[in-house]
Protein backbone atom coordinates (compact mmCIF):
# COMPACT_ATOMS: atom_id res chain seq x y z
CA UNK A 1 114.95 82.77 106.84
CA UNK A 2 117.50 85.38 106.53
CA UNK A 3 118.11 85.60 103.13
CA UNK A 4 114.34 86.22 102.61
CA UNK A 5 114.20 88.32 105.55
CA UNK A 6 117.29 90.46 103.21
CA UNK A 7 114.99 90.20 99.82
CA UNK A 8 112.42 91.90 101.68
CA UNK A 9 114.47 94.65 102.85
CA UNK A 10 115.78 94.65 98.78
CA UNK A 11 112.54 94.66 97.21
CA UNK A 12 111.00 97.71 100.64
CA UNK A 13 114.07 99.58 98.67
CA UNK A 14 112.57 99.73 95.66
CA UNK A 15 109.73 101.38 95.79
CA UNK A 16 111.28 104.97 95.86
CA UNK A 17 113.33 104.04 92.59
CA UNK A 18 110.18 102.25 91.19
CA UNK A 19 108.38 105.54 91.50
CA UNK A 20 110.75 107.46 90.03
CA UNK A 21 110.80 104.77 86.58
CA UNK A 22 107.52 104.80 85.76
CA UNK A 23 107.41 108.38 85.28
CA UNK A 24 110.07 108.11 82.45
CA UNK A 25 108.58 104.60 81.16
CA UNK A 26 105.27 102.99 80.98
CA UNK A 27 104.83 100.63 83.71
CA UNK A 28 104.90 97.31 81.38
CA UNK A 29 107.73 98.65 78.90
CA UNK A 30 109.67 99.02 82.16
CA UNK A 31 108.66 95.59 83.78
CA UNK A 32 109.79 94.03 80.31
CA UNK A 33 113.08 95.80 80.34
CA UNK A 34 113.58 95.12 84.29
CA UNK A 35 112.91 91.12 84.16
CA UNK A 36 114.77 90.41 80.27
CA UNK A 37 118.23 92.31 82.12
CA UNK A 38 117.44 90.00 84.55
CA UNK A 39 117.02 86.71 82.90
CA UNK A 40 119.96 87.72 80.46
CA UNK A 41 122.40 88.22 83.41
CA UNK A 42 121.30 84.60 85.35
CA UNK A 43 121.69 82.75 82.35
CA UNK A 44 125.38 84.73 81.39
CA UNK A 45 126.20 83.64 84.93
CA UNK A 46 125.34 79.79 84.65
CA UNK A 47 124.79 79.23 81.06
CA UNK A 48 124.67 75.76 80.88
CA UNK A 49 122.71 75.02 84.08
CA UNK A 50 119.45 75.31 82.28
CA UNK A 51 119.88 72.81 80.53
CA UNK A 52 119.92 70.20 83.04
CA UNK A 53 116.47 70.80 83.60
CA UNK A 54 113.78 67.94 82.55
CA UNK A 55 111.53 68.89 81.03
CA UNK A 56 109.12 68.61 84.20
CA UNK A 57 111.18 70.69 85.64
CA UNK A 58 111.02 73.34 82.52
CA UNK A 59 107.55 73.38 82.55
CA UNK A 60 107.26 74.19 86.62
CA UNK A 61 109.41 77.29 85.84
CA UNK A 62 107.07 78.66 83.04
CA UNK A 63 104.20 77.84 85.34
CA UNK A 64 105.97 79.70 88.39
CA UNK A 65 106.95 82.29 85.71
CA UNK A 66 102.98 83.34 84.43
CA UNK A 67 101.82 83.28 88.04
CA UNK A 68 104.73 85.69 88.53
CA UNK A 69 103.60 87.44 85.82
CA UNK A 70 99.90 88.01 86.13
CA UNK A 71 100.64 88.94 90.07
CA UNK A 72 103.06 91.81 88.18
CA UNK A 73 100.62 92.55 85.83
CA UNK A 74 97.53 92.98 88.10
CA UNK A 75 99.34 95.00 90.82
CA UNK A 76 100.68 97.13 87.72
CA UNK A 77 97.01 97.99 86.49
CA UNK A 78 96.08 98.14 89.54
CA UNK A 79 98.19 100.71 91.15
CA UNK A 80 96.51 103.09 88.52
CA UNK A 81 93.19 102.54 89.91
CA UNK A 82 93.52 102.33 93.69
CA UNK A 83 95.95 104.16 96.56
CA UNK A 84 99.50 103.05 97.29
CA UNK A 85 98.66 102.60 101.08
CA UNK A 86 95.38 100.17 99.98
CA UNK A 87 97.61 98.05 96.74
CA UNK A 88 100.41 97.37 99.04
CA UNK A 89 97.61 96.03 101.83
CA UNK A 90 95.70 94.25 99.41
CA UNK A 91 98.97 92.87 97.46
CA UNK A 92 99.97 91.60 101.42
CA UNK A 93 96.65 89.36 101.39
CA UNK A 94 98.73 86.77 99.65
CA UNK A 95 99.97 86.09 103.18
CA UNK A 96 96.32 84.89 103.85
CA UNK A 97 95.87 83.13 100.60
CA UNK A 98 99.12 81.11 100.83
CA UNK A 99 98.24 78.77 103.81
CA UNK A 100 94.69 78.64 102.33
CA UNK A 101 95.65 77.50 99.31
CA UNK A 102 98.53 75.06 100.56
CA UNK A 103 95.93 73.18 102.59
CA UNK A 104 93.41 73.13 99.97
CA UNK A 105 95.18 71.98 96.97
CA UNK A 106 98.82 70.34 98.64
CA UNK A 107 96.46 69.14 101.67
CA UNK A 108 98.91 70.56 103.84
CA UNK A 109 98.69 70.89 107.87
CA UNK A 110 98.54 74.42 108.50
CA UNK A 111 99.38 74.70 112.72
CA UNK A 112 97.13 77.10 114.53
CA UNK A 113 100.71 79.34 115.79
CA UNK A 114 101.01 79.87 111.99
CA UNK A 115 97.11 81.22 111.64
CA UNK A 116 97.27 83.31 114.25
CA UNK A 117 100.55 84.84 113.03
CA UNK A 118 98.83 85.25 109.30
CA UNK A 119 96.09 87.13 111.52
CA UNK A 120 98.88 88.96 112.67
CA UNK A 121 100.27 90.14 109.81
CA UNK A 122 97.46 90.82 108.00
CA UNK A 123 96.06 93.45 111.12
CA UNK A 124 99.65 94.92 110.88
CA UNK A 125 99.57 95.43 106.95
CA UNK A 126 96.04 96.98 107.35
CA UNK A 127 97.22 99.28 110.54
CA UNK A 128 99.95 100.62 108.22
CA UNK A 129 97.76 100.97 104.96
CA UNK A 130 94.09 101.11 105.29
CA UNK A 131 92.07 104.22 105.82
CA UNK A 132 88.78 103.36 104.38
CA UNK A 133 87.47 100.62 102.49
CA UNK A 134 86.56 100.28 99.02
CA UNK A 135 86.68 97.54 96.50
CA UNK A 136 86.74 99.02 93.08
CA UNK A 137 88.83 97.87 89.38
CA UNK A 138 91.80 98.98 90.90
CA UNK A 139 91.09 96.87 94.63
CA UNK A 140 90.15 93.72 92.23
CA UNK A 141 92.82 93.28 90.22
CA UNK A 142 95.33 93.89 93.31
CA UNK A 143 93.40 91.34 94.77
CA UNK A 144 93.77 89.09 91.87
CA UNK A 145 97.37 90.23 91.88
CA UNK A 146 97.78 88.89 95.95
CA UNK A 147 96.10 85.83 94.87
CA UNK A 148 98.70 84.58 92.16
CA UNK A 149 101.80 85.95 94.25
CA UNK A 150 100.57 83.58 97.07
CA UNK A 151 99.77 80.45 93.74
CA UNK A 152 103.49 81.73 93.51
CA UNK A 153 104.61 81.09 96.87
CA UNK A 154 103.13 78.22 97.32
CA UNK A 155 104.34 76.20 93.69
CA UNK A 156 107.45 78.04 94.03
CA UNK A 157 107.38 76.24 97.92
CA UNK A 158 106.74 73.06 96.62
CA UNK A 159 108.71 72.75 93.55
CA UNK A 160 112.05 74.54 94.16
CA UNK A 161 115.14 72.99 95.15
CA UNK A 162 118.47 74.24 96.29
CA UNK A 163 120.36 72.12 93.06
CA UNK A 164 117.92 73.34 90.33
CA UNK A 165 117.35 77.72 92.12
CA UNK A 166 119.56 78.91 89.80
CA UNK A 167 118.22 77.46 86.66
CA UNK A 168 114.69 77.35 87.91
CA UNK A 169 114.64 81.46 88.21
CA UNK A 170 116.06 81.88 84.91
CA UNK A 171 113.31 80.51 83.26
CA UNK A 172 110.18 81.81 85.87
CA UNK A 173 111.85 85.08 84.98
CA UNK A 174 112.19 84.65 81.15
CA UNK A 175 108.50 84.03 81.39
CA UNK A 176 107.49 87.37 83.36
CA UNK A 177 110.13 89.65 80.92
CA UNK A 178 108.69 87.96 77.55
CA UNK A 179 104.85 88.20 78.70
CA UNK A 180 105.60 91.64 79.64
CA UNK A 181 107.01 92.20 76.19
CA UNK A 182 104.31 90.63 74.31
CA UNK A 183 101.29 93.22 76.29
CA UNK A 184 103.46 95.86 75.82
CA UNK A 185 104.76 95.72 72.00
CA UNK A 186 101.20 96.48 70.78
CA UNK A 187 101.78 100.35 71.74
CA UNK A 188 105.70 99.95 71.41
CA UNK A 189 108.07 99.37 73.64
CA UNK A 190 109.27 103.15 74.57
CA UNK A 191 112.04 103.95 76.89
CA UNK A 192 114.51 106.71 77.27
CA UNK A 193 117.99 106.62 76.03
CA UNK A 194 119.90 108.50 79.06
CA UNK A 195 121.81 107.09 81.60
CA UNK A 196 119.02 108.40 84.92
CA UNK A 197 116.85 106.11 83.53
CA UNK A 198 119.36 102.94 82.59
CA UNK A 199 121.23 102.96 85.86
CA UNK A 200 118.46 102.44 88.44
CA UNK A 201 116.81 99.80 85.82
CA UNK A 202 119.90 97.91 85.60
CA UNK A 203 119.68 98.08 89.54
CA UNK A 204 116.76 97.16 90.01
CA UNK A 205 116.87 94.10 87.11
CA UNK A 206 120.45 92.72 89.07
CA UNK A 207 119.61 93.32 92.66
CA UNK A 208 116.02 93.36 93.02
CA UNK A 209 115.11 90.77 90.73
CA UNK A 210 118.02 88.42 89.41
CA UNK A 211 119.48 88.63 92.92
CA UNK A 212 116.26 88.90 94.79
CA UNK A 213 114.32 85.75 93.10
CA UNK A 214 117.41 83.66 93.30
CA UNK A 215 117.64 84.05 96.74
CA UNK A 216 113.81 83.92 97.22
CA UNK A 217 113.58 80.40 94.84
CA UNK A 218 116.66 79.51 96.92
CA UNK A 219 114.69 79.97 100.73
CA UNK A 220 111.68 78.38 99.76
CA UNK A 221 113.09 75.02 99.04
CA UNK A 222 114.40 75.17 102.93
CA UNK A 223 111.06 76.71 104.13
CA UNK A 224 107.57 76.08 104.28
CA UNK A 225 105.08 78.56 101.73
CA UNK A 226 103.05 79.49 104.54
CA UNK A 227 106.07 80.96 106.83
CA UNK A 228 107.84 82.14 103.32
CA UNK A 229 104.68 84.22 103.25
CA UNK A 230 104.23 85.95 106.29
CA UNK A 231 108.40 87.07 106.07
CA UNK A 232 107.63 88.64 102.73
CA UNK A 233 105.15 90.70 104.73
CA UNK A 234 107.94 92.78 106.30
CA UNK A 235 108.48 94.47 102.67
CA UNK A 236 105.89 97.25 103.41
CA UNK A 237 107.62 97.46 106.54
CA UNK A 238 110.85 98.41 105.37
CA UNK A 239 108.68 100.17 102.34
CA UNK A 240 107.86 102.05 105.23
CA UNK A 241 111.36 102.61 106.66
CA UNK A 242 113.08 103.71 103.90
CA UNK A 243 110.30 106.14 102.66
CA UNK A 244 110.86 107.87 106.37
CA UNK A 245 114.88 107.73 105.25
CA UNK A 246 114.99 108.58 101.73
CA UNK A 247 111.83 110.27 100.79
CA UNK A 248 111.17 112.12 103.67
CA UNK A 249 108.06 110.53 104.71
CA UNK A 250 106.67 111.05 108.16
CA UNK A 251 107.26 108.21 110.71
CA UNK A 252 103.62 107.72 112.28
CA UNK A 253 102.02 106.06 115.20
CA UNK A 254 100.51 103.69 112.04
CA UNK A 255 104.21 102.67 110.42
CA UNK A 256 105.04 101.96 114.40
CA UNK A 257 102.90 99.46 115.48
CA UNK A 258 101.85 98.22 112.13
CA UNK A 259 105.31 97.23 111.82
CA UNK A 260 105.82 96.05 115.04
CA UNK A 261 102.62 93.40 114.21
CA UNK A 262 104.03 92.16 111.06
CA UNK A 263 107.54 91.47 112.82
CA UNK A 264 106.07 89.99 115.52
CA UNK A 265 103.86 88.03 113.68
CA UNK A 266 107.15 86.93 111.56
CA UNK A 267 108.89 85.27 115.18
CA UNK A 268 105.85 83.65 116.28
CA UNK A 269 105.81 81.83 112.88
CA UNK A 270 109.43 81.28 113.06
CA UNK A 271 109.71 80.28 116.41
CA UNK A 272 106.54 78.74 117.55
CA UNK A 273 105.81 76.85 114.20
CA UNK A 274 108.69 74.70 114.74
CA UNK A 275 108.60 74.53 110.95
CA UNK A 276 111.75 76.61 109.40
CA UNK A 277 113.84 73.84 109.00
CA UNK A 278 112.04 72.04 106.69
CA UNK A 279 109.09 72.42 104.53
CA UNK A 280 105.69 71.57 105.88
């Protein structure tokens, strides 16, 4: 629980830096660049540990990696279509999703403490984002993209292990960097050459994605998809902390108690669940 609990305050981080990227880069050239530096630096670390993979096992990581992928891709689009404040609520869905699709498809036993901290979550997420309502391109494919984060979750949930993590990101990773590359070659693959745009890459490619996914792949073979899920919902909220830090951004009444739903939501799914210890 607390190493996701510290990916989400990684990836919350981000979004300042993100911002910043995508100004100098397309938003796919950069995703390309971001999850290849990635993938190269994993597999430096352990080179040999992907090859104890079965082929099963190979083939679960490709699948984790285009569910990855097309989550990326949709929010990416997206984004360019639709407000921050109403992606990042939409993109939370997945936290309603993942126990929906757990139960329908892994037939698993989802407790009512851990729906009514999903309705939790979700009201907190909307209290922070939405101001209006409108479902548009940009709301569908975010919604598309909160759909295959929670797939994600859940195979990721079911098919991770603490031996295989390490080996098992390296490839779901591959997959996302090499899709990435492939939509984006068609228009060429365009970056700048100077060091403000290489150094928070390289960041964000070692922290917030080799480290971050590691980690992530690590915690969900200890914890169930459905309480993996609602934890990832405190990203906006530290989104939301360190855009009042870093950016300036004003700390409202909204970031308050929106926040203050999605943690709380987070301990009654922790501690009421009874579940952390082991998957469901």
């Amino acid at each position: 629980m607390v190493s996701l609990i510290a990916v989400t305050v990684v990836w919350g981080g981000t979004f300042v830096v993100v911002k910043d990227v995508t100004r100098q880069a397309s938003p796919m050239d950069f995703l390309a660049v971001r999850f290849l530096i990635a993938t190269a630096v994993l597999a430096a670390l352990r080179p040999r540990r992907g090859l104890k993979l079965s082929r099963k096992q190979l083939g679960h990581g490709v699948l984790l990696g285009l569910a990855l992928g097309v989550a990326y891709i949709g929010q990416t689009y997206g984004q360019q279509h639709t407000s921050a404040s109403m992606s990042g609520f939409i993109t939370g869905l997945s936290v309603v999703f993942t126990p929906v699709i757990a139960g329908l498809f892994l037939r698993y036993r989802i407790g009512l403490a851990t729906w009514c901290a999903v309705v939790i979550a979700t009201a907190g997420l909307g209290v922070m984002s939405l101001r209006g309502f409108a479902i548009g391109p940009g709301e569908s494919l975010t919604l598309l993209c909160a759909l295959f984060f929670a797939l994600h979750i859940v195979a990721l949930g079911e098919w991770s292990t603490v031996r295989d993590a390490h080996a098992l990101t390296v490839v779901q990773l591959g997959v996302v960097g090499v899709l990435c590359l492939a939509l984006g070659a068609p228009d060429g693959i365009t970056v700048p050459m100077d060091w403000g745009f290489w150094i928070p890459v390289i960041g964000l490619a070692v922290v917030a994605t080799a480290a971050a996914y590691l980690m992530q792949t690590w915690a969900q073979a200890r914890l169930p998809a459905s309480v993996a899920a609602i934890v990832l919902t405190l990203e906006p909220v530290f989104a939301g902390v360190f855009g009042v830090l870093v950016d300036h951004d004003e700390l409202t009444g909204r970031i308050i108690v929106g926040g203050a739903l999605v943690v709380g939501a987070m301990y009654l799914a922790e501690f009421r669940s009874g579940a952390t210890s082991s998957k469901a």
